[in-house]
N, C-alpha and C. Protein backbone atom coordinates (compact mmCIF):
# COMPACT_ATOMS: atom_id res chain seq x y z
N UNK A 1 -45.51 -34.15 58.27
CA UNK A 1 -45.21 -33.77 56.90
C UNK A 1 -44.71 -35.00 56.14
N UNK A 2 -45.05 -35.39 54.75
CA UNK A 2 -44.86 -36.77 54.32
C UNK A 2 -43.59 -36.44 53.73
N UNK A 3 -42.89 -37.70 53.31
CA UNK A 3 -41.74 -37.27 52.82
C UNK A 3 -41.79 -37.14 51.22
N UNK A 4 -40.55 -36.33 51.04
CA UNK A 4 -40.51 -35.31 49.53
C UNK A 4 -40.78 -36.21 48.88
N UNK A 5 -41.74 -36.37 47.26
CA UNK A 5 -42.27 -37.77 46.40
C UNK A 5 -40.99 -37.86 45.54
N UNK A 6 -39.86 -37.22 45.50
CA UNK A 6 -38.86 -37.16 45.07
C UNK A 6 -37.85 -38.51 45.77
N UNK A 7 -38.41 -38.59 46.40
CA UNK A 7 -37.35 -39.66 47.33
C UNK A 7 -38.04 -41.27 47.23
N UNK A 8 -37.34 -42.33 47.04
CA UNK A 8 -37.87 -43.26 47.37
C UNK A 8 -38.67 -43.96 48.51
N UNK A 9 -39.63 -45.18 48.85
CA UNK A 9 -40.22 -45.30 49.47
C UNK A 9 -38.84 -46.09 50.15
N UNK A 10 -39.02 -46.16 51.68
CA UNK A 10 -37.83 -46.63 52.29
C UNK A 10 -38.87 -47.13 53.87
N UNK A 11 -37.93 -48.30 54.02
CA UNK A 11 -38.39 -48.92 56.00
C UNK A 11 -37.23 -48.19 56.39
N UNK A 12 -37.70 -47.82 57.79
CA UNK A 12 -36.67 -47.11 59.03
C UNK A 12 -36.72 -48.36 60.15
N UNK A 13 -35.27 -48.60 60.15
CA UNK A 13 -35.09 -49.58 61.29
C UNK A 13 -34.32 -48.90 62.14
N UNK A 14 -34.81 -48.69 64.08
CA UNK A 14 -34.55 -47.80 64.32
C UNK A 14 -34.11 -49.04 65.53
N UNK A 15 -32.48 -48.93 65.94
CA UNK A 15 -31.76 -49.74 66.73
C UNK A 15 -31.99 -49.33 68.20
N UNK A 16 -32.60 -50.99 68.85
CA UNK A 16 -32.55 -50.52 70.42
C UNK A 16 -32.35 -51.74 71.02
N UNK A 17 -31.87 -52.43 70.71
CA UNK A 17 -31.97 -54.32 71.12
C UNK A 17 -30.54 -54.12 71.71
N UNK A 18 -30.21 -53.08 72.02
CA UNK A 18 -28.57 -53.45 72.82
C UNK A 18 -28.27 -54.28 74.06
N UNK A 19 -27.89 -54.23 74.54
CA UNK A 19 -27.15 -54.76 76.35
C UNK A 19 -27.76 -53.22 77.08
N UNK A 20 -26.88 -52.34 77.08
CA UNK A 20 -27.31 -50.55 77.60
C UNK A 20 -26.20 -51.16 78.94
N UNK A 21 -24.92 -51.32 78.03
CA UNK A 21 -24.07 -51.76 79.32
C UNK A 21 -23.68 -50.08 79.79
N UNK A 22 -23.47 -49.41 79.09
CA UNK A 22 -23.14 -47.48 79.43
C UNK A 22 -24.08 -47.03 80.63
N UNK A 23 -25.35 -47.70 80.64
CA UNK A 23 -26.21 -47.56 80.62
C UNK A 23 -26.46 -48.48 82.51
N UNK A 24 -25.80 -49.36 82.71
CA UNK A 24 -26.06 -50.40 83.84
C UNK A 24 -27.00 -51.23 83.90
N UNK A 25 -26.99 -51.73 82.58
CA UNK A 25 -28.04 -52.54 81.64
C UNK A 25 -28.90 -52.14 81.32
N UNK A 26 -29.45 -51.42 81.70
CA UNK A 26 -31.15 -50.95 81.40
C UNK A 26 -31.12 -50.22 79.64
N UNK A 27 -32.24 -50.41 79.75
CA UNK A 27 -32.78 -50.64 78.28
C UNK A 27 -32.54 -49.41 77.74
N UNK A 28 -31.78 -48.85 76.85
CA UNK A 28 -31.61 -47.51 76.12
C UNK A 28 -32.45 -46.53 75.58
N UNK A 29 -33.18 -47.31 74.56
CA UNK A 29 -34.46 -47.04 74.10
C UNK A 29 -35.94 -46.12 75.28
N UNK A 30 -35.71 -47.07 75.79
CA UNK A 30 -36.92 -46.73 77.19
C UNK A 30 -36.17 -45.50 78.46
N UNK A 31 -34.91 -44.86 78.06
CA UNK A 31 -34.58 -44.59 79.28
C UNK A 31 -35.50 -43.08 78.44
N UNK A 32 -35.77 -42.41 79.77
CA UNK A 32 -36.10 -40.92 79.70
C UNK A 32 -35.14 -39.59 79.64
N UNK A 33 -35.93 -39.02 78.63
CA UNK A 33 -34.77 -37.12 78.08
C UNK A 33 -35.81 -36.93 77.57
N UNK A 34 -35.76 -35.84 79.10
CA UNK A 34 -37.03 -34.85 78.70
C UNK A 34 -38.03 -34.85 78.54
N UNK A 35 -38.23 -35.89 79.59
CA UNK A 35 -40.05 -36.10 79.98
C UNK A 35 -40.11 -37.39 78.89
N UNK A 36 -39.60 -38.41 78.20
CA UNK A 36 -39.79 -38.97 77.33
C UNK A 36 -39.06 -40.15 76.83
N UNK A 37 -39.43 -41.58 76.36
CA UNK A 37 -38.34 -42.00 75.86
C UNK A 37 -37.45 -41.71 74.74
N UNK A 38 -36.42 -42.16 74.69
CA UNK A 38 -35.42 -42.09 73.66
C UNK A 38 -35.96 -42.22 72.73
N UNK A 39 -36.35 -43.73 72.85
CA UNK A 39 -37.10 -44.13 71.13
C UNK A 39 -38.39 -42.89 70.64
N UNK A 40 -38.83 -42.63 71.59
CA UNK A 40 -40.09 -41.67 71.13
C UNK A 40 -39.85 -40.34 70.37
N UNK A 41 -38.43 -40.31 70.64
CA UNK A 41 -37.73 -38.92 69.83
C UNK A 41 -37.61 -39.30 68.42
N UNK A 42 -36.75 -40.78 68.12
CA UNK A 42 -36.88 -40.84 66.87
C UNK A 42 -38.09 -41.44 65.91
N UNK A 43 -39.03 -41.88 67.02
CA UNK A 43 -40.68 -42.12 66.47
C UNK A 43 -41.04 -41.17 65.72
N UNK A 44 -41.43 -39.82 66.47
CA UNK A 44 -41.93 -38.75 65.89
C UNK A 44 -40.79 -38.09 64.97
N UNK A 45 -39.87 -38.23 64.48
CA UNK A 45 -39.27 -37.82 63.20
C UNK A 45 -39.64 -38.75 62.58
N UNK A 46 -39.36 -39.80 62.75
CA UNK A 46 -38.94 -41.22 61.28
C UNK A 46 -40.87 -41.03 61.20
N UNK A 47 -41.79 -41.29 61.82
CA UNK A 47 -43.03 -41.80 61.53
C UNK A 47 -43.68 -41.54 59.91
N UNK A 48 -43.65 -40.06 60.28
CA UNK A 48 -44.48 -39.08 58.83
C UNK A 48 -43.64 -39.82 58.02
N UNK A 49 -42.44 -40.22 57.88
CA UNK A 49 -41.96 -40.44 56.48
C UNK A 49 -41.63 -41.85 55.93
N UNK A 50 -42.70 -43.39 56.39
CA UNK A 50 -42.58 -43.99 56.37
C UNK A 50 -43.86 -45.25 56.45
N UNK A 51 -44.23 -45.87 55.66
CA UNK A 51 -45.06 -47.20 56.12
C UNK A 51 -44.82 -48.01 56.98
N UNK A 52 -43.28 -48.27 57.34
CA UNK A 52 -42.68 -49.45 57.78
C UNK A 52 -41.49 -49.01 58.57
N UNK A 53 -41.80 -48.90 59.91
CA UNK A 53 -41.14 -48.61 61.15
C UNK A 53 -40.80 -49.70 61.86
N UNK A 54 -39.90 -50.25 61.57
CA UNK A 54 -39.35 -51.23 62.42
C UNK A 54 -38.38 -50.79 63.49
N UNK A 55 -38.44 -51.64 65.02
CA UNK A 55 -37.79 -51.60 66.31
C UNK A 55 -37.17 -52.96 66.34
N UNK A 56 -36.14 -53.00 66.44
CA UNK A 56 -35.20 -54.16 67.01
C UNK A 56 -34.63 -53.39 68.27
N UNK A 57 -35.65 -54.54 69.16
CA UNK A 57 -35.66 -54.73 69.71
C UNK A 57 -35.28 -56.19 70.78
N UNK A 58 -34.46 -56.35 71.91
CA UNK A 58 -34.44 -57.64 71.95
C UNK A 58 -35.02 -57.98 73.84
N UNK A 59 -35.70 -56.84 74.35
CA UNK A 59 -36.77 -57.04 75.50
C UNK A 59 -37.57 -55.88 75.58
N UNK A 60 -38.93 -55.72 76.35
CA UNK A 60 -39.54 -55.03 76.57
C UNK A 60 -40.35 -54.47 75.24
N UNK A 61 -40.94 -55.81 74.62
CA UNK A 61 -41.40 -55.46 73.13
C UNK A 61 -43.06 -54.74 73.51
N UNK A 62 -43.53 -55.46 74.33
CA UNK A 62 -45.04 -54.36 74.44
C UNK A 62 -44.81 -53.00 74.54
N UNK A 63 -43.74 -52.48 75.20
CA UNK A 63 -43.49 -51.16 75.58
C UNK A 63 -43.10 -50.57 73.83
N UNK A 64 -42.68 -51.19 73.30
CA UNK A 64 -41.50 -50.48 72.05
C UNK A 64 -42.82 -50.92 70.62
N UNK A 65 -43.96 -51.74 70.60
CA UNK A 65 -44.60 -51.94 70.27
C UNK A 65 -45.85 -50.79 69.67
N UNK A 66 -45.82 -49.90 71.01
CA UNK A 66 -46.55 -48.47 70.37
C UNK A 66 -46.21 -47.55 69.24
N UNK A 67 -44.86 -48.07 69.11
CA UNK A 67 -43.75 -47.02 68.59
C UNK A 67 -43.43 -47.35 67.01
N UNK A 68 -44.18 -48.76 66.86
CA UNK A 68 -43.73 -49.42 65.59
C UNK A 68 -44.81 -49.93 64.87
N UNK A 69 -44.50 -50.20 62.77
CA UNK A 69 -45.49 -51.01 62.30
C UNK A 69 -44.85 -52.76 62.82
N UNK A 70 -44.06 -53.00 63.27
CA UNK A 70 -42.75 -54.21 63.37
C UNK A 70 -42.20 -54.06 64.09
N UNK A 71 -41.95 -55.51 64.81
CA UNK A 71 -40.86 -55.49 66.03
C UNK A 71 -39.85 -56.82 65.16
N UNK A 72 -38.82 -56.82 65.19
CA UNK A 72 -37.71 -57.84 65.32
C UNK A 72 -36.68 -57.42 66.51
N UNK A 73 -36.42 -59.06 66.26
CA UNK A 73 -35.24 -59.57 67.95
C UNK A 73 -34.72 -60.34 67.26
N UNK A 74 -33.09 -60.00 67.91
CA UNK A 74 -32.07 -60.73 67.28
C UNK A 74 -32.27 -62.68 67.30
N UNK A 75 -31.85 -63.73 66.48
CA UNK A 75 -32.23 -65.11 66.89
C UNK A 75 -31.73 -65.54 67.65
N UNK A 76 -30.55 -64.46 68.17
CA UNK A 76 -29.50 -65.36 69.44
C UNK A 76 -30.02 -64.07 70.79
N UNK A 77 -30.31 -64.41 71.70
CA UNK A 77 -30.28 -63.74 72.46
C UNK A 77 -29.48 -63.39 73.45
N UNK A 78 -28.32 -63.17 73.00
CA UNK A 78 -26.91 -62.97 74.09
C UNK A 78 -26.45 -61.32 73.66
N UNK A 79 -27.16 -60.27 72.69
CA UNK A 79 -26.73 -59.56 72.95
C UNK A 79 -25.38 -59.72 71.71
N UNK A 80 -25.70 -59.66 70.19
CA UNK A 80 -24.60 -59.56 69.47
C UNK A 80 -24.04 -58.87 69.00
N UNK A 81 -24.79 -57.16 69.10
CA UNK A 81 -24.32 -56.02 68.44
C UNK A 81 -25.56 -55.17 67.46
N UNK A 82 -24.88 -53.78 67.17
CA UNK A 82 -25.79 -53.76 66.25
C UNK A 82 -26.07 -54.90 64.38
N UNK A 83 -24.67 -55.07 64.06
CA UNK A 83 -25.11 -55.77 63.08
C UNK A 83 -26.29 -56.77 62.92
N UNK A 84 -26.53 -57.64 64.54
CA UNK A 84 -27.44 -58.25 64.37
C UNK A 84 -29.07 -57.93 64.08
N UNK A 85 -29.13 -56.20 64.26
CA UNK A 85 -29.93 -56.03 64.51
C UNK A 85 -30.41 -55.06 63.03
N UNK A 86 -29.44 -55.31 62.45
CA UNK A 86 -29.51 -54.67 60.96
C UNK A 86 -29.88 -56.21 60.12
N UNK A 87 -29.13 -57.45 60.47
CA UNK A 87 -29.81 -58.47 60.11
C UNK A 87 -31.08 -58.78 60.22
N UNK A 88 -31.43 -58.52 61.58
CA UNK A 88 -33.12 -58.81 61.57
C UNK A 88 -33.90 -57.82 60.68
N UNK A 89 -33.52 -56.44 60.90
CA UNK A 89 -34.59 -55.64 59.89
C UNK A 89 -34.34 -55.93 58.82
N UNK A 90 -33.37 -56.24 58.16
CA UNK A 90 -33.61 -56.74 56.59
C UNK A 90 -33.64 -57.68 56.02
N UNK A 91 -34.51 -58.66 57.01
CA UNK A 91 -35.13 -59.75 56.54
C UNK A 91 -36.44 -59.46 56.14
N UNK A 92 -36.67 -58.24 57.54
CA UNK A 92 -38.16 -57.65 57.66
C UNK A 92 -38.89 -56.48 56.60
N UNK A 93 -37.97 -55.77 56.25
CA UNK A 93 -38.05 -54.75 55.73
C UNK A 93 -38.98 -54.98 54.19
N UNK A 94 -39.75 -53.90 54.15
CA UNK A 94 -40.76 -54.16 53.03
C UNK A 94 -40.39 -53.22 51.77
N UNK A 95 -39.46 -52.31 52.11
CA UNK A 95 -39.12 -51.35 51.21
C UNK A 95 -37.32 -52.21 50.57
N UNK A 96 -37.11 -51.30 49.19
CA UNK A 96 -35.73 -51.77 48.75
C UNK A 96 -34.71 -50.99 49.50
N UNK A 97 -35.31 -49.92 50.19
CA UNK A 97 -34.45 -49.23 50.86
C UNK A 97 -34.69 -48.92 52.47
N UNK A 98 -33.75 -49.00 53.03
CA UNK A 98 -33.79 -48.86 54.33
C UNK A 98 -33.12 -48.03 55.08
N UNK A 99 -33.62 -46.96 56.03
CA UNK A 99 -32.81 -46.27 57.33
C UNK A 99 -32.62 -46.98 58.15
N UNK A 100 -31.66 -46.93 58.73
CA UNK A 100 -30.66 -47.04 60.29
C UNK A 100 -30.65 -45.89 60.82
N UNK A 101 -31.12 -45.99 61.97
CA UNK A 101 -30.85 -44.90 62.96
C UNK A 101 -30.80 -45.67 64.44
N UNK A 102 -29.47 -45.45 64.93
CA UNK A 102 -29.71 -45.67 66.65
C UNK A 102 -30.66 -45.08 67.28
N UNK A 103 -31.52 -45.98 68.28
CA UNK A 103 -32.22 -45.32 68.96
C UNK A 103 -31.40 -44.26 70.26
N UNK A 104 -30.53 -43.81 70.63
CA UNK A 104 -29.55 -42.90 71.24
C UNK A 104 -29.50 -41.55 70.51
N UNK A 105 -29.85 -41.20 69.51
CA UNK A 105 -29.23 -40.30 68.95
C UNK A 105 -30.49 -39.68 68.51
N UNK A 106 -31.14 -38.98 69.74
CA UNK A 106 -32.17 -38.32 69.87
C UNK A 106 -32.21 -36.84 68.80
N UNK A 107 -30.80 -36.31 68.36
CA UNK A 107 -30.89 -35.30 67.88
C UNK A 107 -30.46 -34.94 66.28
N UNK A 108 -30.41 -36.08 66.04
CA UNK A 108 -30.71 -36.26 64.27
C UNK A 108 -31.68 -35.52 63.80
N UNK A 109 -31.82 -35.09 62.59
CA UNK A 109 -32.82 -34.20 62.19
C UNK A 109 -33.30 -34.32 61.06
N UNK A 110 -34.90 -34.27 60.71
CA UNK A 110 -35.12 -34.02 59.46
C UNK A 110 -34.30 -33.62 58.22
N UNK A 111 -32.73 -32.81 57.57
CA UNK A 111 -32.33 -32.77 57.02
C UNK A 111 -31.20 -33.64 57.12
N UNK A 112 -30.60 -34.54 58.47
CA UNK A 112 -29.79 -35.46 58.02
C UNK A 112 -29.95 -37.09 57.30
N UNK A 113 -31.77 -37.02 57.48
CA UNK A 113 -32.23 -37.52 56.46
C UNK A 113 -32.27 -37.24 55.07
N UNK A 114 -33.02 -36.46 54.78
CA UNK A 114 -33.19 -36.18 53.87
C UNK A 114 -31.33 -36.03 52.86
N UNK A 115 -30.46 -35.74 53.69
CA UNK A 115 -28.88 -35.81 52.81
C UNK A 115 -28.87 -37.56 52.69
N UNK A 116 -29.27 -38.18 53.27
CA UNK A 116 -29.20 -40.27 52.77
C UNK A 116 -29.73 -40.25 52.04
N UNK A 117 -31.18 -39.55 52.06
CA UNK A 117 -32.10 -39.71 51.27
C UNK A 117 -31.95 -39.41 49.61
N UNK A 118 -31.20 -38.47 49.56
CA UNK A 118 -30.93 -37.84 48.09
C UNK A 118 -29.98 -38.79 47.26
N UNK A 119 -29.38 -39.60 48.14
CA UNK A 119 -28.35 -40.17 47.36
C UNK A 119 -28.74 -41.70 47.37
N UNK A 120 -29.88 -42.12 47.21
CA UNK A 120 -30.35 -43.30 46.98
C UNK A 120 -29.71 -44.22 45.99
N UNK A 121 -29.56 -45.24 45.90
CA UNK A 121 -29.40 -45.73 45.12
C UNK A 121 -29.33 -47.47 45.26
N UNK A 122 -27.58 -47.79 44.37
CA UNK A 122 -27.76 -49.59 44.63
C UNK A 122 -26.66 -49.62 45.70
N UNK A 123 -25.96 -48.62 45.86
CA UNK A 123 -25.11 -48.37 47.49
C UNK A 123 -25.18 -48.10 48.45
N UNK A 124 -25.29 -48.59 49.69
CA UNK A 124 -25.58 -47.94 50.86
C UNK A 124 -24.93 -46.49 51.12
N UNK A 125 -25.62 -45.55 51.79
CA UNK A 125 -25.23 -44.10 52.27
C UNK A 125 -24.72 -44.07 53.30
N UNK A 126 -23.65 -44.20 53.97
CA UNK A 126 -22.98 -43.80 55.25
C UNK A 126 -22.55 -42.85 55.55
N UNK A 127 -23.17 -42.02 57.14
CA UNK A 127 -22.42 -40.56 57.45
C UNK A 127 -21.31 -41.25 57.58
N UNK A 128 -20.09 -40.05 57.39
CA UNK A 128 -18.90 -40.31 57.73
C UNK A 128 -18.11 -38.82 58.52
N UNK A 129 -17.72 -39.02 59.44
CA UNK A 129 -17.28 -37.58 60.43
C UNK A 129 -15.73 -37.88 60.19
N UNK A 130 -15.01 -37.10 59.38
CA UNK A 130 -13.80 -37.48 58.98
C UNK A 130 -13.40 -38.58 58.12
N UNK A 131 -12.25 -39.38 58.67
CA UNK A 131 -11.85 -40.63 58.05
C UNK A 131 -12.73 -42.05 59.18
N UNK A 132 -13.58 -41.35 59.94
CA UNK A 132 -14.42 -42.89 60.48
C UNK A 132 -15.97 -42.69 59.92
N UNK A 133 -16.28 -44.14 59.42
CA UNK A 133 -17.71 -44.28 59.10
C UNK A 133 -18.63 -44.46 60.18
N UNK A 134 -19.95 -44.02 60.35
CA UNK A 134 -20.89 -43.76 61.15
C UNK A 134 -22.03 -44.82 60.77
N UNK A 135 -21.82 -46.26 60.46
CA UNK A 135 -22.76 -47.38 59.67
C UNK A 135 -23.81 -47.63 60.77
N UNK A 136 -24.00 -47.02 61.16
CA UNK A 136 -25.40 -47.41 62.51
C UNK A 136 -26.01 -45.60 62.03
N UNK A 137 -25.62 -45.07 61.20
CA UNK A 137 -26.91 -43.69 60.42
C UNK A 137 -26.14 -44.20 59.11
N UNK A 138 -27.33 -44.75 58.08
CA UNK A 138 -26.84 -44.86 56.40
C UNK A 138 -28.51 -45.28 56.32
N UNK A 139 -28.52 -45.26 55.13
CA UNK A 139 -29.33 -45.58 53.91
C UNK A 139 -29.24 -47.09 53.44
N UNK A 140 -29.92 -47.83 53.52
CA UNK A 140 -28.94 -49.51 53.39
C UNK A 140 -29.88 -50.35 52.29
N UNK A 141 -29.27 -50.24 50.86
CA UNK A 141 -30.69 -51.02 50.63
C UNK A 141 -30.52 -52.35 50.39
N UNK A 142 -31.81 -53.48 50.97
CA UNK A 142 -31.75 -54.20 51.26
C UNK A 142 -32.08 -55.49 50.41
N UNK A 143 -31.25 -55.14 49.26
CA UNK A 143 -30.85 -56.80 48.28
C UNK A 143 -29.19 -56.74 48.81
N UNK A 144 -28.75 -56.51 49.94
CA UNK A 144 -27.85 -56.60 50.10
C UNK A 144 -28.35 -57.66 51.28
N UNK A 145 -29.37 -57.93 51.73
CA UNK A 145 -29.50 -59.01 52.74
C UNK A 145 -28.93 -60.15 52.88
N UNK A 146 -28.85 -61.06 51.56
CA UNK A 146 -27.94 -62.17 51.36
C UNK A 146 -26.32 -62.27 51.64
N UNK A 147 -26.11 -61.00 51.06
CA UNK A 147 -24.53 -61.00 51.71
C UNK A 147 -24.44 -60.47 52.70
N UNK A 148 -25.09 -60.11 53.22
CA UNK A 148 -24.99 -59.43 54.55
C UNK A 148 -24.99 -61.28 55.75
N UNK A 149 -26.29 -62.01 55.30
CA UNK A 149 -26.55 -63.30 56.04
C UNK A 149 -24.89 -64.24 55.68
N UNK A 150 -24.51 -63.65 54.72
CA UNK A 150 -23.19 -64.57 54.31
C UNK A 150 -21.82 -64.45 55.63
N UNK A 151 -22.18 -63.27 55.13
CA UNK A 151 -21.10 -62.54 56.06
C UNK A 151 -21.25 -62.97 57.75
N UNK A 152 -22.17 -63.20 58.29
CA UNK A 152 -23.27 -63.26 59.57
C UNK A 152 -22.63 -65.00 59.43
N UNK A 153 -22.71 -65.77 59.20
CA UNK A 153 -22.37 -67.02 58.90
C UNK A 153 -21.17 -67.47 59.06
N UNK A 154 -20.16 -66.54 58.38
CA UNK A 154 -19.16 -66.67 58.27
C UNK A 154 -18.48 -66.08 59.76
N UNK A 155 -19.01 -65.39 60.11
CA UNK A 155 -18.63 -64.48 61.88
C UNK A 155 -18.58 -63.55 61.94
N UNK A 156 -19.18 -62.57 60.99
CA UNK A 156 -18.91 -61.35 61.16
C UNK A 156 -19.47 -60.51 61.92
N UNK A 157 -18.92 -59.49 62.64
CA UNK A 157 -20.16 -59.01 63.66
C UNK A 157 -20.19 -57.45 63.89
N UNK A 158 -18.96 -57.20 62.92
CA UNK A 158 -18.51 -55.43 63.33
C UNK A 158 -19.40 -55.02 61.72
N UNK A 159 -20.07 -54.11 62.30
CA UNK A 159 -20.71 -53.45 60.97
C UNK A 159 -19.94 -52.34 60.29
N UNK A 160 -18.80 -51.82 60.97
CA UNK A 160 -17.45 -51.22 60.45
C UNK A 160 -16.92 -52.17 59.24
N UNK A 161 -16.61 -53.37 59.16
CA UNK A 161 -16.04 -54.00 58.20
C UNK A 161 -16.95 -54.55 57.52
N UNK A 162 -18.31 -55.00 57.94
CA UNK A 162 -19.02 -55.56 56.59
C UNK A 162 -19.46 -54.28 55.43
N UNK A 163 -19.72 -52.84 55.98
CA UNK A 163 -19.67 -52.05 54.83
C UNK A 163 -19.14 -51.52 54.49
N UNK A 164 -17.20 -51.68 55.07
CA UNK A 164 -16.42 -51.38 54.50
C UNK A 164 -16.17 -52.17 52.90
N UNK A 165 -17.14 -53.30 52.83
CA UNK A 165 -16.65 -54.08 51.63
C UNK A 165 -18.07 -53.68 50.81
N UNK A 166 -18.69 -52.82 51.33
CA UNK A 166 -19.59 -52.51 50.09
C UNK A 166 -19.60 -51.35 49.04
N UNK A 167 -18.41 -50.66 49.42
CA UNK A 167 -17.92 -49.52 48.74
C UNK A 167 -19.22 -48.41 48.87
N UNK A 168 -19.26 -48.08 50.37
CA UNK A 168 -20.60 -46.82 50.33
C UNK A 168 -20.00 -45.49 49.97
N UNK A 169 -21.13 -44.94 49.97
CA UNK A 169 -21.10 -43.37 49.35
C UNK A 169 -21.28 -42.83 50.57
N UNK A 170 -20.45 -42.01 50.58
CA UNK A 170 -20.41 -41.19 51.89
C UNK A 170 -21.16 -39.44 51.88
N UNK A 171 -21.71 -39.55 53.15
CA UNK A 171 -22.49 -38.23 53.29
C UNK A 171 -21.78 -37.58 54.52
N UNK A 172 -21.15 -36.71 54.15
CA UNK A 172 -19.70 -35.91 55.44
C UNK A 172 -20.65 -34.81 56.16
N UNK A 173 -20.26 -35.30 57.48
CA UNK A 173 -20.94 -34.52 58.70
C UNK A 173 -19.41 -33.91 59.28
N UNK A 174 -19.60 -32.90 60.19
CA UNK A 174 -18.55 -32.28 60.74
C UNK A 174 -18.39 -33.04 62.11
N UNK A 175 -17.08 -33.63 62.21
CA UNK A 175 -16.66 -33.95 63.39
C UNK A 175 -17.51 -33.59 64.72
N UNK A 176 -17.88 -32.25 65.11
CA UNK A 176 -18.47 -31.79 66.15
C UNK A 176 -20.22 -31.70 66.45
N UNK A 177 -20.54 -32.55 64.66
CA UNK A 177 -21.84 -32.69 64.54
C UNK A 177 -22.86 -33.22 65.65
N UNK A 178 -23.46 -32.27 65.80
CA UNK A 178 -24.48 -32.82 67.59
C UNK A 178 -25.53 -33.84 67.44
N UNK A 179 -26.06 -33.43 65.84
CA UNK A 179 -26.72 -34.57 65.68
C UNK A 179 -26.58 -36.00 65.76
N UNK A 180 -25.49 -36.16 65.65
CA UNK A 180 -24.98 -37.69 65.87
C UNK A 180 -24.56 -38.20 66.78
N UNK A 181 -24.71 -37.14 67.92
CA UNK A 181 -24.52 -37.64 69.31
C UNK A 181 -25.27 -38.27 70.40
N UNK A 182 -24.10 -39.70 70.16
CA UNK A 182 -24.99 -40.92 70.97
C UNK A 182 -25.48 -40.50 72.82
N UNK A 183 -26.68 -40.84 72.83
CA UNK A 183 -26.50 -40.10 74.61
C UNK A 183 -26.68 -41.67 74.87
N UNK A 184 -25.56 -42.18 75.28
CA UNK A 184 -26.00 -43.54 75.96
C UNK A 184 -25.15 -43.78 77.12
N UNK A 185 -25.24 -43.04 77.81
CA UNK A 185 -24.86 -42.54 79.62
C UNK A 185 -25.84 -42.10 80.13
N UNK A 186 -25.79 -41.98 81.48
CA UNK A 186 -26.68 -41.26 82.14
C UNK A 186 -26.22 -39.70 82.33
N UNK A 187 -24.89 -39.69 82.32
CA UNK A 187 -24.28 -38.26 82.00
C UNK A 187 -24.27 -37.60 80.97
N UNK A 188 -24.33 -38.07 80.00
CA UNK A 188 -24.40 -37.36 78.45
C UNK A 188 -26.60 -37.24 78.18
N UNK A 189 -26.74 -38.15 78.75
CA UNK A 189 -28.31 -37.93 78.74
C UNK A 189 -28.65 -36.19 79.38
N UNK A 190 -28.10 -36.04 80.90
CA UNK A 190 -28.46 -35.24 81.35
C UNK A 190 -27.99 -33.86 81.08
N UNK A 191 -27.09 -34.19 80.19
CA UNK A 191 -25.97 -32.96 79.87
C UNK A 191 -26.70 -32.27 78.29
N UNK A 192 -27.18 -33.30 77.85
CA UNK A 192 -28.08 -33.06 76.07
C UNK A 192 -29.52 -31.92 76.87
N UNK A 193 -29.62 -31.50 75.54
CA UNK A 193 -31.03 -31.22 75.45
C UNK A 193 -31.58 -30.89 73.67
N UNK A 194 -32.85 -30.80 73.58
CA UNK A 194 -32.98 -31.29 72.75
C UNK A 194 -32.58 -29.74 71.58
N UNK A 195 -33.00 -29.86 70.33
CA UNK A 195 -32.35 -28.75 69.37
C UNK A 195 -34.08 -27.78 69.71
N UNK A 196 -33.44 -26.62 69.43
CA UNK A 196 -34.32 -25.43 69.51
C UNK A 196 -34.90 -25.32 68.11
């Protein structure tokens, strides 16, 4: 189903370039729930509603390659976080606006898009579950790249404080919200299943 023409055109950069230290290194993205990879859960949501599917990714790019119009990898390869990996897609990114979504968080849904989605604008959209921001799911649009590379320069590496200084608009999820639950264990993998 394409997305509502009400909404702007937007790239989905969908995070998997981690360590997967929860994980005993292995690759997050690629692990299996439910007959399937991780990333392949948020493939088939983000796809229909997008030209420009980017994977940051930072190994196993043939594999994550099916899954995408774009691959980026962080320039340092030690493993810097997600910010770095919000740096690479919005160098890449072809749209003014951009999704973030961890690749972990298999159970996001078509309408917790579509709530970023409505509130487009020149501010990034961040869920927020209480008084903590959720900046790895927002809306990010990307003429903010330059200060974002400023910031990156300067040392910044927690994506908690670089959009704490962008004054986002917040989209409030309930504390116990399932959709936003990271499975990046092998116990929380096996314990999830997917929404009915």
């Amino acid at each position: 189903m394409p997305a509502s023409p009400s909404f702007p055109a937007f790239s989905v950069l969908l995070l998997s370039g981690g360590r997967g230290q929860r994980m005993g290194g292995r690759d997050k993205g690629l692990e299996q729930w439910h007959g399937r990879p991780l990333i392949a859960w948020l493939h088939d949501l983000t796809r229909p509603l997008s030209d420009d599917l980017i994977i940051s990714c930072n190994r196993n790019n043939e594999r994550y390659a099916h899954y995408a119009n774009q691959l980026v990898t962080d320039p340092d390869q030690d493993f810097q976080g997600p910010l770095a990996g919000i740096r690479a897609g919005m160098r890449a990114a072809r749209h003014e606006q951009m999704l973030v979504l961890p690749c972990d968080a298999p159970l996001v849904d078509r309408a917790l898009i579509e709530s970023l989605l409505a509130h487009a604008g020149r501010q990034p959209v961040v869920i927020r579950q209480g008084h903590y921001w959720q900046p790895l799911f927002c809306l990010l649009p990307t003429r903010f790249k330059d200060d974002l590379e400023h910031a990156w320069q300067t040392g910044e590496r927690s994506p908690q404080r670089w959009f704490s200084r962008l004054s986002p608009m917040a989209v409030d999820c309930d504390l116990d919200d399932m959709r936003l639950a990271n499975l990046n264990t092998p116990e929380t993998l096996a314990q999830s299943a997917p929404a009915s």
